[in-house]
Protein backbone atom coordinates (compact mmCIF):
# COMPACT_ATOMS: atom_id res chain seq x y z
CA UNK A 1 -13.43 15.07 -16.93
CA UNK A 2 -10.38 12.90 -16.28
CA UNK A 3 -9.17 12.00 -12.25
CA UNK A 4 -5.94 12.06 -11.40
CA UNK A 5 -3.09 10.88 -8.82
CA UNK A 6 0.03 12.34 -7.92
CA UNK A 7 2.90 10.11 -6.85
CA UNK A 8 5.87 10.95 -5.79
CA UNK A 9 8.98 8.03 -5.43
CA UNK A 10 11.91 7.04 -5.66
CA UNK A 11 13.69 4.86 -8.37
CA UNK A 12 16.97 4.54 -6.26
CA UNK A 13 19.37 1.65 -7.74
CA UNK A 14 20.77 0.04 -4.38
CA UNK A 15 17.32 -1.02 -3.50
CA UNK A 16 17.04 -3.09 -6.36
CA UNK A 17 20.44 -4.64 -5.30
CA UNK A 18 21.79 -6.61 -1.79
CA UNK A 19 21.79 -5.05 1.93
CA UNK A 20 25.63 -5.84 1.82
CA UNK A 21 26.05 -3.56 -1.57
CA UNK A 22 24.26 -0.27 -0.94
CA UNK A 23 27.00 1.51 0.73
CA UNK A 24 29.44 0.76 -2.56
CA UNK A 25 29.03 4.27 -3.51
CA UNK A 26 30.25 6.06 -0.97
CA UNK A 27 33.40 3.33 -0.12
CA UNK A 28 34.21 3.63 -4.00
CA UNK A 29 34.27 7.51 -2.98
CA UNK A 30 36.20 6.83 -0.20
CA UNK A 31 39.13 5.68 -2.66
CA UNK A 32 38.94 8.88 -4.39
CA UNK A 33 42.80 10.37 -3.52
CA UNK A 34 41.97 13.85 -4.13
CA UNK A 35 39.66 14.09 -1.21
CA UNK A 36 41.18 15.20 1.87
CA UNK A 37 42.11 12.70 4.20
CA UNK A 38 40.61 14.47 7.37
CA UNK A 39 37.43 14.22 5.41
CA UNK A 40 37.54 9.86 5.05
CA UNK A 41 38.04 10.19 8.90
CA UNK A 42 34.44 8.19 10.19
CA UNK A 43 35.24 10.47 13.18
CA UNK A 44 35.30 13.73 11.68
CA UNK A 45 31.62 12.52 10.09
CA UNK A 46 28.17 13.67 11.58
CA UNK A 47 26.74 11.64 14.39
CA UNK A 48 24.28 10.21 11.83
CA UNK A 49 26.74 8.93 9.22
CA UNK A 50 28.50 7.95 12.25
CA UNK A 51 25.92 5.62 13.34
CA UNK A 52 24.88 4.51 9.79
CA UNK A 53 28.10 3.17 9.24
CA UNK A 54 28.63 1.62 12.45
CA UNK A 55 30.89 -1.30 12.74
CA UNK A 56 30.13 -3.38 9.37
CA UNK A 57 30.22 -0.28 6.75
CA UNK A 58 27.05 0.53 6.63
CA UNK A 59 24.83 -3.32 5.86
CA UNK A 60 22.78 -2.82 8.90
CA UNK A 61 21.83 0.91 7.95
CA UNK A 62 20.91 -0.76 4.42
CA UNK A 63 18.43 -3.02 6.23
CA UNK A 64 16.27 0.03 7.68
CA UNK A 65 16.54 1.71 5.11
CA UNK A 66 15.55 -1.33 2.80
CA UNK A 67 12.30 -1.41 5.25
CA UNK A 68 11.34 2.07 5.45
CA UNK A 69 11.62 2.42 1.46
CA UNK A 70 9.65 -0.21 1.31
CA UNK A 71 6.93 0.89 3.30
CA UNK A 72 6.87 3.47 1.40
CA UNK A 73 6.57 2.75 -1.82
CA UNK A 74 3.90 -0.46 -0.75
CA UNK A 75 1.75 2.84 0.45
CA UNK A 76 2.25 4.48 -2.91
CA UNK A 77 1.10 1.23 -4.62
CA UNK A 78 -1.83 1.11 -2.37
CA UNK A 79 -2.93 4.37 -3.49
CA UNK A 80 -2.07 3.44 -7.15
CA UNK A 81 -4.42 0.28 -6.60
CA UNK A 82 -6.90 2.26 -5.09
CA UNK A 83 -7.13 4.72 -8.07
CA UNK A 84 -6.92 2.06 -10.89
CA UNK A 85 -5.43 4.45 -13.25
CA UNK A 86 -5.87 3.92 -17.43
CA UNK A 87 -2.40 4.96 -17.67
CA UNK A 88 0.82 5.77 -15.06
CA UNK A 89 2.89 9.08 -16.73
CA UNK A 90 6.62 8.97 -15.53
CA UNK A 91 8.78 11.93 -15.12
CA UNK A 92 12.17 10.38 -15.07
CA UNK A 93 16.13 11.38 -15.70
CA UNK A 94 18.04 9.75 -18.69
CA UNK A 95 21.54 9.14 -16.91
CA UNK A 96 23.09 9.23 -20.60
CA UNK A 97 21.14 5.73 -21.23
CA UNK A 98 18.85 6.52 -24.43
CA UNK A 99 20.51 10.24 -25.26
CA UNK A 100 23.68 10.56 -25.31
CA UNK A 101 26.32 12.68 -27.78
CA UNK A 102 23.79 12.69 -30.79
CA UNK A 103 21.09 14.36 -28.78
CA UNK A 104 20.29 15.51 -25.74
CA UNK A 105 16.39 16.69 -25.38
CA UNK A 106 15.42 19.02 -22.29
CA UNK A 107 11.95 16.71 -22.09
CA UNK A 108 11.07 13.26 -24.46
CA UNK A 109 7.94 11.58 -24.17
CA UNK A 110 8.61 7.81 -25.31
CA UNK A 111 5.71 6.85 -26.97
CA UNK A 112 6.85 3.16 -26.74
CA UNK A 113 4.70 0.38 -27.36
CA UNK A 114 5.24 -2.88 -25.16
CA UNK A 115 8.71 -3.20 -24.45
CA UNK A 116 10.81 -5.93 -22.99
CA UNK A 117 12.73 -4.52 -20.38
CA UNK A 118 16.38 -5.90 -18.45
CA UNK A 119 15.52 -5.79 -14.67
CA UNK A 120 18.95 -5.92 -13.52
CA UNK A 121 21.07 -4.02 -16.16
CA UNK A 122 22.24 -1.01 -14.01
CA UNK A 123 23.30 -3.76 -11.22
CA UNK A 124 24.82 -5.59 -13.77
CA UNK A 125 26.97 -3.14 -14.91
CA UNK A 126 28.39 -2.30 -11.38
CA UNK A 127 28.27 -6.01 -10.52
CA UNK A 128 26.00 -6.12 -7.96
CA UNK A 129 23.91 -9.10 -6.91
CA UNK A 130 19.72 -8.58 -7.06
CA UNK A 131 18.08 -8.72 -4.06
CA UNK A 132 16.31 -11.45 -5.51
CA UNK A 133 18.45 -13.89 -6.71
CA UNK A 134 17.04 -13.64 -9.60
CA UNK A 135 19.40 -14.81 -13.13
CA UNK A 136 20.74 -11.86 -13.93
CA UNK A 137 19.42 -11.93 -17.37
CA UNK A 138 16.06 -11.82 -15.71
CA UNK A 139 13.11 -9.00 -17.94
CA UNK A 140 9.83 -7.80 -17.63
CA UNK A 141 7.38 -6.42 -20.17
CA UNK A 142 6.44 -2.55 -19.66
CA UNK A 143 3.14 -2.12 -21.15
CA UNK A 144 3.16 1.02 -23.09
CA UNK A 145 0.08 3.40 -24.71
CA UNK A 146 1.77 4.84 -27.70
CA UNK A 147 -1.74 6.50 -28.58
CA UNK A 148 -2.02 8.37 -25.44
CA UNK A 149 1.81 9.51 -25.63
CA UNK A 150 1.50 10.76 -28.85
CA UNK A 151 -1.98 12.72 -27.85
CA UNK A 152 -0.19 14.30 -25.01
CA UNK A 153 2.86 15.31 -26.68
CA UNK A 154 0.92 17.03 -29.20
CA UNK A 155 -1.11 18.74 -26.98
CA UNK A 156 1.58 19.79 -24.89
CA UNK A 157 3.58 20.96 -27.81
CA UNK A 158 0.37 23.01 -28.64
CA UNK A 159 0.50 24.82 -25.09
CA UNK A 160 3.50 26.34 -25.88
CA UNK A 161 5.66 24.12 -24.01
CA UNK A 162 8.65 22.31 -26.61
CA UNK A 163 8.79 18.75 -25.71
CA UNK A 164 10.42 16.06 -28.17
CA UNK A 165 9.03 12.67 -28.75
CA UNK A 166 10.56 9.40 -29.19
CA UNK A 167 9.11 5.78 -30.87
CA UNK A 168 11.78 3.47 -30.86
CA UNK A 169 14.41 2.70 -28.00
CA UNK A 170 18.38 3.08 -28.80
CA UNK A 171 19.61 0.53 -29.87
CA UNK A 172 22.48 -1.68 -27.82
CA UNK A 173 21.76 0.20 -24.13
CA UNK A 174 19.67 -0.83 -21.32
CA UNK A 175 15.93 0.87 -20.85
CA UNK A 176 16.71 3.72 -18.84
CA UNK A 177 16.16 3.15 -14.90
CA UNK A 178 14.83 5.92 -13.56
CA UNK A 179 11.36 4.17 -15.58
CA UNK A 180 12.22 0.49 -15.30
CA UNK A 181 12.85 0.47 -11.37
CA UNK A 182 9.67 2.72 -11.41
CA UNK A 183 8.06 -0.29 -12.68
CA UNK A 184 10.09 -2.77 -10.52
CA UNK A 185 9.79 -0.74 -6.79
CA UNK A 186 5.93 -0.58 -7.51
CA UNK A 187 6.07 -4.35 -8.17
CA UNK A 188 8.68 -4.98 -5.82
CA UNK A 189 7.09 -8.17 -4.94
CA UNK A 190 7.49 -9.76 -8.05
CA UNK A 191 10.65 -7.27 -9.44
CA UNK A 192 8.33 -5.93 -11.90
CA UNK A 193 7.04 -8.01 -13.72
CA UNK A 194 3.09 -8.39 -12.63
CA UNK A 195 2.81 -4.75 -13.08
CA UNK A 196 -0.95 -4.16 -14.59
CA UNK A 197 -0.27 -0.62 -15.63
CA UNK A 198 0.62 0.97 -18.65
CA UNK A 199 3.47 3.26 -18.59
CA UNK A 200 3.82 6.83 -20.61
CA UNK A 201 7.55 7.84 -19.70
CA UNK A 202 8.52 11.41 -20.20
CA UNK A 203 12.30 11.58 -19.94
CA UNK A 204 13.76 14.95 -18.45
CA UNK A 205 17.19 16.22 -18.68
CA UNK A 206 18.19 16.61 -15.32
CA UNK A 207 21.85 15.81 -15.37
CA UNK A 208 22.30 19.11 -17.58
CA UNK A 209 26.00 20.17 -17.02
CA UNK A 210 26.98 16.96 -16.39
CA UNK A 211 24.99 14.95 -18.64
CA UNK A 212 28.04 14.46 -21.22
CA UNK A 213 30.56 15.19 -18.89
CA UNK A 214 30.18 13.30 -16.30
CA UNK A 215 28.50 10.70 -18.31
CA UNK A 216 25.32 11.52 -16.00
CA UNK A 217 27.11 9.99 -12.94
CA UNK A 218 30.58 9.23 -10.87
CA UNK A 219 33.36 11.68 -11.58
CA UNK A 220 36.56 11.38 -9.82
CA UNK A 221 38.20 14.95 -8.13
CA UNK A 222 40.75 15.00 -10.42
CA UNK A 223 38.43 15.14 -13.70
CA UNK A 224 36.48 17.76 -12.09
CA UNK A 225 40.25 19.81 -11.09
CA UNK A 226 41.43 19.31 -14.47
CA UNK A 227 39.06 21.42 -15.98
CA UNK A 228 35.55 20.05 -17.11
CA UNK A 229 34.02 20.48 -20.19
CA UNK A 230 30.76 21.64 -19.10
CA UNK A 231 27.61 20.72 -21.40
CA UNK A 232 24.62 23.30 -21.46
CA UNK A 233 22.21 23.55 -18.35
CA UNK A 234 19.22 21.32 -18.39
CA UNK A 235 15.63 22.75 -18.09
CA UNK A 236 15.36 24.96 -15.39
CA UNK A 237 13.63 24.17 -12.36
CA UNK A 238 10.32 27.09 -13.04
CA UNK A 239 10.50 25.47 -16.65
CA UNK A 240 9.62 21.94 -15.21
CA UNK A 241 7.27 23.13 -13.13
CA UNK A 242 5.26 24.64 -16.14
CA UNK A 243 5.97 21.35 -18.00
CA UNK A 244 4.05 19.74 -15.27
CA UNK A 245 1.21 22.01 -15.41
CA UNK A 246 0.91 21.26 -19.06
CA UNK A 247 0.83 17.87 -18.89
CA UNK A 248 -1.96 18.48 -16.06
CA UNK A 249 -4.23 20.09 -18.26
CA UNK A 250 -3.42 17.26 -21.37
CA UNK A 251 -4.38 14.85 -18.59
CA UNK A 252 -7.49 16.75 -16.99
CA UNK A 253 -9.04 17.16 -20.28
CA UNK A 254 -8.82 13.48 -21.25
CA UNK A 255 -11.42 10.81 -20.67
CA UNK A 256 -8.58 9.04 -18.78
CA UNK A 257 -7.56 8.17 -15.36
CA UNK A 258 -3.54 9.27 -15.28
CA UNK A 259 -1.60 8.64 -12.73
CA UNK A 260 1.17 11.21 -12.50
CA UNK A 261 4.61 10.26 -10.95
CA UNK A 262 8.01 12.07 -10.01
CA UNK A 263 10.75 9.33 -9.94
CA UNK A 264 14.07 10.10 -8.42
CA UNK A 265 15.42 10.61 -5.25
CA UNK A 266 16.51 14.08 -3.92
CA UNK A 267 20.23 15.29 -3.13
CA UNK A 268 22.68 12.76 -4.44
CA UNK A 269 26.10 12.52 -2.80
CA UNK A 270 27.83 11.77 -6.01
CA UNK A 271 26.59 15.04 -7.66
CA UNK A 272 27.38 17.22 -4.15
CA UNK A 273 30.87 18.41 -5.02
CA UNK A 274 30.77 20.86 -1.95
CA UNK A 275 30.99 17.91 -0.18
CA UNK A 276 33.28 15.98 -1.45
CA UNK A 277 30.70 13.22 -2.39
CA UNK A 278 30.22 11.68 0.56
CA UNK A 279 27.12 12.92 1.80
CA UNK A 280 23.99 14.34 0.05
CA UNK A 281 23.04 17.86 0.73
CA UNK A 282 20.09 17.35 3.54
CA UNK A 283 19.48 20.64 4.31
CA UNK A 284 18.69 21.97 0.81
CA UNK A 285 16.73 19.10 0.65
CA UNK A 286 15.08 19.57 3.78
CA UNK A 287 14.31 23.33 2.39
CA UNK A 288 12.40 22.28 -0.33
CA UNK A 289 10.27 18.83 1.83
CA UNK A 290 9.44 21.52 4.33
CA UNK A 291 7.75 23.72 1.51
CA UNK A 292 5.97 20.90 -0.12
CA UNK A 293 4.11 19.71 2.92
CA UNK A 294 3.54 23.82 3.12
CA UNK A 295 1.81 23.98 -0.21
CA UNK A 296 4.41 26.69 -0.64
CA UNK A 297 5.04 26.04 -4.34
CA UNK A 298 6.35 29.63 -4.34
CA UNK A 299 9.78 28.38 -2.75
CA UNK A 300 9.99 25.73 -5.24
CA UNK A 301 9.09 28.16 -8.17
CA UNK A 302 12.08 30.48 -7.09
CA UNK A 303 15.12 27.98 -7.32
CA UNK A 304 17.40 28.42 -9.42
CA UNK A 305 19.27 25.97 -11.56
CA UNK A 306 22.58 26.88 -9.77
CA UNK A 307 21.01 26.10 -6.38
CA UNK A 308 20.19 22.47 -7.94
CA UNK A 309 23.08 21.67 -9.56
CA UNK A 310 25.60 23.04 -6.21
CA UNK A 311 23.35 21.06 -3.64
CA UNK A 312 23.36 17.58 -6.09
CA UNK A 313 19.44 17.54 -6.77
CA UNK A 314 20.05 17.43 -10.05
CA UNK A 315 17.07 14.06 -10.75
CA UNK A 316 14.37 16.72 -8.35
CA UNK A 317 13.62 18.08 -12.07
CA UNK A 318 10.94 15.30 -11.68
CA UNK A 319 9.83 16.68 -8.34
CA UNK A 320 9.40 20.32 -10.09
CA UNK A 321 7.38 18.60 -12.67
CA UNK A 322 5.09 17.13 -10.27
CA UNK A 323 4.64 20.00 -8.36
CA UNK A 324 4.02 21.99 -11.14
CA UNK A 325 0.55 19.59 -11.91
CA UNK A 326 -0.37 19.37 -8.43
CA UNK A 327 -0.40 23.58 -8.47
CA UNK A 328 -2.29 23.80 -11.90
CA UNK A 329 -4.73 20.93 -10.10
CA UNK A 330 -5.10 21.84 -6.93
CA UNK A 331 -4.43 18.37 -5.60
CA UNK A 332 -3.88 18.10 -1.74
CA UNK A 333 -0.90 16.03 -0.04
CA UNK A 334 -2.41 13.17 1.52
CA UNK A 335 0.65 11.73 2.64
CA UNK A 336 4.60 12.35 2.78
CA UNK A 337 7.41 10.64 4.02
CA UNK A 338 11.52 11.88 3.95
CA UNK A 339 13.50 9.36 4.53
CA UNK A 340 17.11 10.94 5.11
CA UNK A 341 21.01 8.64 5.08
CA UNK A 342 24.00 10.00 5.49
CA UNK A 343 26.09 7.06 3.82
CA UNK A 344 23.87 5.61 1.17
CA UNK A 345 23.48 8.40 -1.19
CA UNK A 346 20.61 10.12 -1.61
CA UNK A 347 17.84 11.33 0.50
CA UNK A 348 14.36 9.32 -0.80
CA UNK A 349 11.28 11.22 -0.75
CA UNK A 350 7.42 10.01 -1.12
CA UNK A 351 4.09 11.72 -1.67
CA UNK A 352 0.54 11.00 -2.75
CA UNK A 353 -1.53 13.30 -4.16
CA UNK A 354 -5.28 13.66 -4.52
């Protein structure tokens, strides 16, 4: 019988990027005219954003939180090291990278071989400087085990679950990042690219509504007041959980030792139009971190799609995924960590599971 890890991380883009850039999404927000003006006001802000953004917009908040993400994720490698898995399984979000208009699949397993992957595309595209100084143009090779991603696509198919498959990358767009700064935070050393592991993504359509609309990202107030044109929901959050179970029992029964990772970050201010995207939704979030160091999968069984896509957590598909193969496991947390901001987008969650 196989062993198995759970992970859970994040895959946040900032962090990949300089101190003196991570705010940029909420000051790009903070041009948005459509958002009242009373609601820009720093001192109309809670105490926390407050302090966060202090008197240089946030670049000292972006050092702690620089340090405590990477504490965390340097534990989560530990454990990963520890394990020495055969293979790491990814559940990530495709932020309209490889689907797009032609097709948009509720789960994908990309049953890649090696692939030569752009560490800095996303960054690029904003124009944001690495944290490494690295050329810009800098790669990495993701090791891949198309034999295994086939097996467990199959299998999972035969479970009853639908899940497509992919072989070959789009062409012309960047690998999607939700995988390659999986690869780069648990290599953060080295960006990436002395990562030992191969890597099964399964992509997951978490951006749902918005996927098309909102080109799975930024949309300015008066898009979203003109009248979007909505795209289908994604999966919903009990249907990722039972994902995750099947891919549980594809992994128990192999002769393999899988790591299995969620890798997003929870809440995202961008996606919280309640609040006019400038903060992410912490207490949903804190709902949901509260019943996962419970055990109570029960809580996270009974949300609703609606309840995901109104508090922003659209990328915690992954999270129901994972949670769903810890249940059908019976793994115990070992360890968790919530790191919460105000100002730099998303709340970052981490977990290991044995």
């Amino acid at each position: 019988m196989a062993e198995v890890l759970g992970l859970g991380i994040t895959h946040y883009p900032m962090l990949a990027g300089a101190d003196t850039h991570m705010a940029n999404l909420l000051k790009s927000t903070l041009k948005d005219p459509d958002i009242p003006a009373e609601r820009k006001e720093v001192h109309n802000w809670t105490e926390l954003a407050q302090r966060e953004w202090g008197d240089d917009q946030g670049v000292g908040a972006a050092v702690t939180h620089r340090e405590r993400l990477l504490a965390d994720l340097a534990r989560c490698r530990e454990a990963l090291d520890e394990f020495r898995p055969d293979v790491v399984v990814v559940w990530g979000d495709d932020q309209y990278e490889n689907f797009r208009e032609e097709v948009i699949p509720s789960f994908c397993v990309l049953a890649y071989d090696d692939t030569e992957v752009e560490a800095f595309a996303v960054l690029e595209k904003v124009k944001v400087p690495n944290a490494w100084g690295l050329p810009k143009d800098t790669s990495f090779r993701m090791r891949g085990l198309p034999d295994f991603a086939k097996r467990l696509a199959s299998d999972v198919l035969v479970s009853g679950v639908d899940i497509a498959y992919s072989y070959e990358q789009r062409k012309g767009v960047h690998f999607p990042h939700a995988f390659a700064n999986t690869q780069i935070f648990l290599d953060y050393e080295h960006a990436g690219r002395e990562f030992p592991y191969p890597i099964v993504p399964i992509a997951v359509n978490c951006y749902g509504e918005h996927v098309i609309a909102r080109r799975g990202g930024f949309a300015r107030f008066a898009e979203i007041n003109a009248g979007e044109q909505l795209d289908p929901p994604g999966p919903s959050p009990a249907r990722c959980f039972e994902l995750g179970r099947a891919v549980a029992r594809v992994a128990r029964a192999s002769d393999q030792r899988v790591a299995l990772v969620a890798s997003s970050s929870w809440s995202h201010a961008f996606l919280n139009d309640k609040d006019w995207h400038l903060r992410p939704d912490s207490e949903a979030d804190r709902k949901l971190y509260d019943a996962l160091v419970a055990g109570d999968y029960d809580t996270w069984q009974k949300t609703t799609t609606r309840q995901i896509v109104d508090a922003g957590q659209h990328e915690m598909l992954n999270w129901f995924c994972l949670l769903g193969a810890m249940s059908e496991l019976g793994l115990d947390l070992e360890w968790s960590d919530f790191v919460q901001t105000e100002i730099l987008n998303s709340n970052k969650t981490f977990a290991v599971y044995r």
